[in-house]
C-alpha atoms as a PDB file:
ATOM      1  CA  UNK A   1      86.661 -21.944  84.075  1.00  0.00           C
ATOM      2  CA  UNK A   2      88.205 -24.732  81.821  1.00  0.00           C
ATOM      3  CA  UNK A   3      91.751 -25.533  82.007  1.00  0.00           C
ATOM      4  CA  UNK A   4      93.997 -23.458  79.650  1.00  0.00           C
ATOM      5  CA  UNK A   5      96.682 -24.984  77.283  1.00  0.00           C
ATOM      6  CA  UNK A   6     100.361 -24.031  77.454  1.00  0.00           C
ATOM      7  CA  UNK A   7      99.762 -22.307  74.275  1.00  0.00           C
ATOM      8  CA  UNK A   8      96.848 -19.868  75.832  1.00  0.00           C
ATOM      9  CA  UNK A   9      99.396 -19.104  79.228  1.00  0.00           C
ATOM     10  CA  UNK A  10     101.900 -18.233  76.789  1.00  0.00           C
ATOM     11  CA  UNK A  11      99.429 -15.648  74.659  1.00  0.00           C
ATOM     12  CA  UNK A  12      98.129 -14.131  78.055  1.00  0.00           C
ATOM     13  CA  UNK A  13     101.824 -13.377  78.801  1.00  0.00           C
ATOM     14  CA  UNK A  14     101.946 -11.528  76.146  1.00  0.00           C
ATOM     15  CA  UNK A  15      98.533  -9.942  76.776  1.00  0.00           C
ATOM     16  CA  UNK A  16     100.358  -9.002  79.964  1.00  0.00           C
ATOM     17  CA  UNK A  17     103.232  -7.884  78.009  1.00  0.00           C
ATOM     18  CA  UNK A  18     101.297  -4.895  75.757  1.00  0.00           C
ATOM     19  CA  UNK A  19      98.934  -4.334  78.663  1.00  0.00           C
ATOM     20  CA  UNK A  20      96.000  -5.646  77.305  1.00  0.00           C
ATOM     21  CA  UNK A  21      92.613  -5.316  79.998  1.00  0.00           C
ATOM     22  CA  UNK A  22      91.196  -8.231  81.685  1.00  0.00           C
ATOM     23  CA  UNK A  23      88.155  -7.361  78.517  1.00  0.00           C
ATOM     24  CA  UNK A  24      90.842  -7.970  75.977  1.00  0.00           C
ATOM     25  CA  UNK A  25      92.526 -10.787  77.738  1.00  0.00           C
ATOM     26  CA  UNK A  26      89.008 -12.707  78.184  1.00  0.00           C
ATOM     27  CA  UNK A  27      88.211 -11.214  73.918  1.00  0.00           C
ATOM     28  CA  UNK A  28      91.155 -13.012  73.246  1.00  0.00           C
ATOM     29  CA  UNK A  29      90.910 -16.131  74.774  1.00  0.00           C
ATOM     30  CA  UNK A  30      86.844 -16.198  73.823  1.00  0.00           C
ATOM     31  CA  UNK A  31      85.736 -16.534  77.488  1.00  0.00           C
ATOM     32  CA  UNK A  32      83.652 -14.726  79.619  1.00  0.00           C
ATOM     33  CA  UNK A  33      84.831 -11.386  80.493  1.00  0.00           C
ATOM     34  CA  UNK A  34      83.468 -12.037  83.979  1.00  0.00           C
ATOM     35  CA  UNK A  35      85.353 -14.600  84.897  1.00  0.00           C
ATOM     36  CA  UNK A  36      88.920 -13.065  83.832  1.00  0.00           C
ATOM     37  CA  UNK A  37      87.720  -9.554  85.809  1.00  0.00           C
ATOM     38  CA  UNK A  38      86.912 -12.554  89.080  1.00  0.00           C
ATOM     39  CA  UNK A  39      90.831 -13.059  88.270  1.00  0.00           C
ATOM     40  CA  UNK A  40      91.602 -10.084  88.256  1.00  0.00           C
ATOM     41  CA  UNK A  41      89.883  -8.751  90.916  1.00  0.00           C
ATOM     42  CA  UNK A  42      91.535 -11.374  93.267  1.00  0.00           C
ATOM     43  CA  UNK A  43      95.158 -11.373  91.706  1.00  0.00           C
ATOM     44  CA  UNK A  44      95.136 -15.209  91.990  1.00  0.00           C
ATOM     45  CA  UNK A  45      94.039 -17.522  89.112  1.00  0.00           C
ATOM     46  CA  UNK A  46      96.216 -19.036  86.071  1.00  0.00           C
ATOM     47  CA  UNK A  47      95.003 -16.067  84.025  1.00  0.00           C
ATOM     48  CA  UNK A  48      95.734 -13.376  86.518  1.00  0.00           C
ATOM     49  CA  UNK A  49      99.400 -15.270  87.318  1.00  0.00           C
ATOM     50  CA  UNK A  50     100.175 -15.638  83.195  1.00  0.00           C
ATOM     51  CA  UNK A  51      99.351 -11.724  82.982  1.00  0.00           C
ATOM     52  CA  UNK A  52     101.258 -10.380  85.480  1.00  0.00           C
ATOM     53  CA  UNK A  53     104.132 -12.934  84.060  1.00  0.00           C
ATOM     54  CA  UNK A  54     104.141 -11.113  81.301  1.00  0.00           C
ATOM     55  CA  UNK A  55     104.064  -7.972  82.429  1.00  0.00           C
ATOM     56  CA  UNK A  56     106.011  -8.146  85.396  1.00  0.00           C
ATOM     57  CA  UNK A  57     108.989  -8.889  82.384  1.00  0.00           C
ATOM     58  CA  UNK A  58     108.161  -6.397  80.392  1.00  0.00           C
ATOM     59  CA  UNK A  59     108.364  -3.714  83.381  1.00  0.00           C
ATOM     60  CA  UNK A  60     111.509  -4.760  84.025  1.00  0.00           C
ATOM     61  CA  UNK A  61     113.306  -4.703  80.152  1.00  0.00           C
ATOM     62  CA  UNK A  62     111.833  -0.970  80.361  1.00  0.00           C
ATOM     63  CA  UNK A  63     113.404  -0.578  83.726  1.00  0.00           C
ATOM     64  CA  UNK A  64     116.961  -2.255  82.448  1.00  0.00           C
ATOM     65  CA  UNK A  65     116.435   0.411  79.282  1.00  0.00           C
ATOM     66  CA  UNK A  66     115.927   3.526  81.787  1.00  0.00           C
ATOM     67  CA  UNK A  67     118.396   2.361  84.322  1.00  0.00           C
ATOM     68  CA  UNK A  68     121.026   2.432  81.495  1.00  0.00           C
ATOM     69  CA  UNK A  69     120.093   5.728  80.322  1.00  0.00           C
ATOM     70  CA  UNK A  70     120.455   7.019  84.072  1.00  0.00           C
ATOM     71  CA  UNK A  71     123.803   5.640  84.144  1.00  0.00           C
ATOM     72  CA  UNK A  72     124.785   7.254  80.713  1.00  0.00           C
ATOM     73  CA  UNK A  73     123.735  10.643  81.857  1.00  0.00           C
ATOM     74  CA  UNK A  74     120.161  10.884  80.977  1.00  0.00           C
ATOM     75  CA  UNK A  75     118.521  13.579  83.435  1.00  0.00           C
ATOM     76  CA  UNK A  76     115.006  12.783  82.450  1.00  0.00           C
ATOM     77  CA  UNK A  77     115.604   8.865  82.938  1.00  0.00           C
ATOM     78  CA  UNK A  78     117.398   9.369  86.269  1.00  0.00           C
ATOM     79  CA  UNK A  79     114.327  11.125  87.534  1.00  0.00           C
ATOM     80  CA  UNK A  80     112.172   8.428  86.152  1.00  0.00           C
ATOM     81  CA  UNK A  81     114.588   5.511  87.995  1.00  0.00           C
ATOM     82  CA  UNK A  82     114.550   7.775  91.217  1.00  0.00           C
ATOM     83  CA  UNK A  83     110.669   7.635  90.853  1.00  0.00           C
ATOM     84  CA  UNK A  84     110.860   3.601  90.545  1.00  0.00           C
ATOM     85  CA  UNK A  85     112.735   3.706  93.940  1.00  0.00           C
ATOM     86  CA  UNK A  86     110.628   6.067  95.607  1.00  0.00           C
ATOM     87  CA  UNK A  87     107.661   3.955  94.761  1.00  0.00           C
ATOM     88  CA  UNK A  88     108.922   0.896  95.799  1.00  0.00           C
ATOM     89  CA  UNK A  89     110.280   2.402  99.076  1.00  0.00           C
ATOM     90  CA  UNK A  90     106.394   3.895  99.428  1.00  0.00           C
ATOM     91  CA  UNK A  91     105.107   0.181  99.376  1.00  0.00           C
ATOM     92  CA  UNK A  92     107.883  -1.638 101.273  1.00  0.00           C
ATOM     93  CA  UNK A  93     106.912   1.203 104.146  1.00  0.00           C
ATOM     94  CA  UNK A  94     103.618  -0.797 104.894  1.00  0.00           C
ATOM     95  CA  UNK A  95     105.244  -3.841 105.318  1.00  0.00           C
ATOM     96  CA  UNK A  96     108.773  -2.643 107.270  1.00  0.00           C
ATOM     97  CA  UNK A  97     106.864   0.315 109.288  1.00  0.00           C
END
C-alpha cells in the first residue's frame, strides 16, 4: 500500500463521515478494494484509522443532536439515547464482568 497524502486522510474522513464501504473508500481513492477490506478487516491501518475518524465524529454530532432532543422532551429521542447507553453498557460488560 503506498503512503497516503494529508489530503487523501482527510477525504477518507469524510468517507467515514457519510458511511461510505471499504468498496467505495478504496473507488475513491483508486486502489485496490482488497487491500482497504485487509484494513478493514483488521481495524488497524491509516485507512481503517482515517475512517473510523470520521465517523466516530459524525456518531457523536448525531448523538449531541438526540441527546438535546431527550433533554427537551423528545420521547422518541430519549428512547433512542437510552438505547446508546444500553449498548455501550452491553460492551463495557465484556471488559468489567
Amino acid at each position: 500500500m503506498r503512503d497516503l497524502t494529508e489530503k487523501e486522510l482527510k477525504e477518507i474522513e469524510e468517507c467515514g463521515r457519510v458511511a461510505f464501504s471499504y468498496r467505495e473508500v478504496a473507488y475513491h481513492l483508486q486502489v485496490p478494494s482488497n487491500e482497504v477490506r485487509e484494513q478493514f478487516m483488521k481495524e488497524k491501518g491509516p485507512i481503517w484509522e482515517a475512517w473510523v475518524r470520521g465517523r466516530m465524529q459524525v456518531e457523536l454530532e448525531i448523538r449531541q443532536v438526540v441527546m438535546n432532543g431527550a433533554k427537551n422532551g423528545s420521547t422518541p429521542l430519549l428512547d433512542k439515547m437510552l438505547e446508546f447507553f444500553r449498548h455501550t453498557e452491553r460492551e463495557h460488560r465484556d471488559i468489567f464482568g
